[in-house]
Protein backbone atom coordinates (compact mmCIF):
# COMPACT_ATOMS: atom_id res chain seq x y z
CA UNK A 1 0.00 0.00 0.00
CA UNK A 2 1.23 3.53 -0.28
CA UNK A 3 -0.27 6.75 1.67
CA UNK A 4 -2.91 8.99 -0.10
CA UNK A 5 -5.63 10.70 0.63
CA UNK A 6 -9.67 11.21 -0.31
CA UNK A 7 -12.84 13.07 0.44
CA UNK A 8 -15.35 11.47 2.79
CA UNK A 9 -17.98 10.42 1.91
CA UNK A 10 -17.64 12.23 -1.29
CA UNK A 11 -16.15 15.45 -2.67
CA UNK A 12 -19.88 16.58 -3.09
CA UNK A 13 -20.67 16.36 -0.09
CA UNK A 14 -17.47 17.33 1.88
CA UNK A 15 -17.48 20.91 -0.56
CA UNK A 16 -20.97 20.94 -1.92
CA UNK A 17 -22.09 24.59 -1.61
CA UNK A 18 -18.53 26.51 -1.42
CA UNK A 19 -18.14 29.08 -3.28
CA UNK A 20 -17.01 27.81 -6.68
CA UNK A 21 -13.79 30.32 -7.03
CA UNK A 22 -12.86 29.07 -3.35
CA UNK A 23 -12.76 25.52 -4.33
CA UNK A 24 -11.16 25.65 -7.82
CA UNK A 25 -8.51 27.67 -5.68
CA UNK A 26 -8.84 24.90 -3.17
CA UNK A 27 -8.76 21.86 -5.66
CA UNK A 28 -6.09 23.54 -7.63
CA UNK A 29 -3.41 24.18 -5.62
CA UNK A 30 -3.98 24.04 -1.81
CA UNK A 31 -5.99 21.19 -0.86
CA UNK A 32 -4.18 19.07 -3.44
CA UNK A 33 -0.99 20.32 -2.62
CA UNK A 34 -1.68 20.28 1.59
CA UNK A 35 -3.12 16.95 1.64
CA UNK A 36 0.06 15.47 -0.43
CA UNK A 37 2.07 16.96 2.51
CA UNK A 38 -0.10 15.77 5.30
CA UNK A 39 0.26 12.03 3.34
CA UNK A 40 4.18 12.56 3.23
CA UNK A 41 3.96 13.99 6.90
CA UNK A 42 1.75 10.87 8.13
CA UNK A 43 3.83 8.82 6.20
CA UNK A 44 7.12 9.51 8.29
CA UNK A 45 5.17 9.35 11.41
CA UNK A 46 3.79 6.15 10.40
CA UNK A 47 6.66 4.32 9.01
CA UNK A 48 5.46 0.55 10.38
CA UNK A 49 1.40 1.32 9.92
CA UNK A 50 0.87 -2.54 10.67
CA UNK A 51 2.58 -1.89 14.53
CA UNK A 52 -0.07 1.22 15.02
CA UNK A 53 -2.39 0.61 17.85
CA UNK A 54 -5.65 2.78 18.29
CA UNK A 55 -7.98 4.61 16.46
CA UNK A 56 -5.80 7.46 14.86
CA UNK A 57 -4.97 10.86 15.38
CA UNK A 58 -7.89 13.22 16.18
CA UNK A 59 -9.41 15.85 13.82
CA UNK A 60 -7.08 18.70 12.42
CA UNK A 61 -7.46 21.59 11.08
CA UNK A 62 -5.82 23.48 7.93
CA UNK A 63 -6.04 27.28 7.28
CA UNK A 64 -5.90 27.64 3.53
CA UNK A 65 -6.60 30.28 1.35
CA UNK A 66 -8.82 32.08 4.12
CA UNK A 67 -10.84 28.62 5.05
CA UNK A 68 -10.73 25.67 6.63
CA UNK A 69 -10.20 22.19 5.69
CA UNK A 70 -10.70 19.42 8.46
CA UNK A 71 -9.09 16.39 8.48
CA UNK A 72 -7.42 12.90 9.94
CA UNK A 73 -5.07 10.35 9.30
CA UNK A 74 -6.11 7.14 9.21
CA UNK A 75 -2.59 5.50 9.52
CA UNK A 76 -3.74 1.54 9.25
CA UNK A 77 -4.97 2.28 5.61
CA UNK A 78 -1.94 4.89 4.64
CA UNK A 79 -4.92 7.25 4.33
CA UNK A 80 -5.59 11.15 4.93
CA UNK A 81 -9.09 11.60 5.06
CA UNK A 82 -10.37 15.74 4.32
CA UNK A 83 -13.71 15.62 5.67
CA UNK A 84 -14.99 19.32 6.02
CA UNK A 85 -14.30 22.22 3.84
CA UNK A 86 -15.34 25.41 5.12
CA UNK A 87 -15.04 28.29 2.82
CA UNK A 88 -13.33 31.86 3.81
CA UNK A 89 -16.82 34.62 5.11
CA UNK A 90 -18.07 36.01 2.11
């Protein structure tokens, strides 16, 4: 397996309703580029994912572009999950 990361339980759902120049900012650069460095950050934290005991980390939060994005790291599947996007006040 290696590390990646997803939208749960859908991208739809997790940014349904953001503004649309928020999440092509989002998609574009920061939440694709962010969540590839939370995966190479869990990654190293997580070298031996089969000796991991527990449910994960908890929730985290992200500042970009002038939102939030919540996530966790599921480090038994190699997985960052973003759960919540929460665009910048309009």
């Amino acid at each position: 397996m290696s590390w990646s990361w997803e939208y749960l339980p859908s991208e739809e759902l997790v940014a349904g309703g953001a503004p649309a120049a928020f999440l092509t900012a989002i998609e574009q650069k920061a939440i694709e580029q962010k969540a590839t460095e939370l995966v190479r950050v869990a990654e190293a934290l997580h070298l031996d994912r089969t000796t991991h005991e527990g449910s994960g980390e908890p929730m985290r939060y992200l500042d970009v572009a002038g939102g939030l994005v919540a996530y966790y790291v599921v480090p038994r599947l190699e997985l960052v999950v973003i759960c919540q996007v929460t665009p910048p006040p309009a």
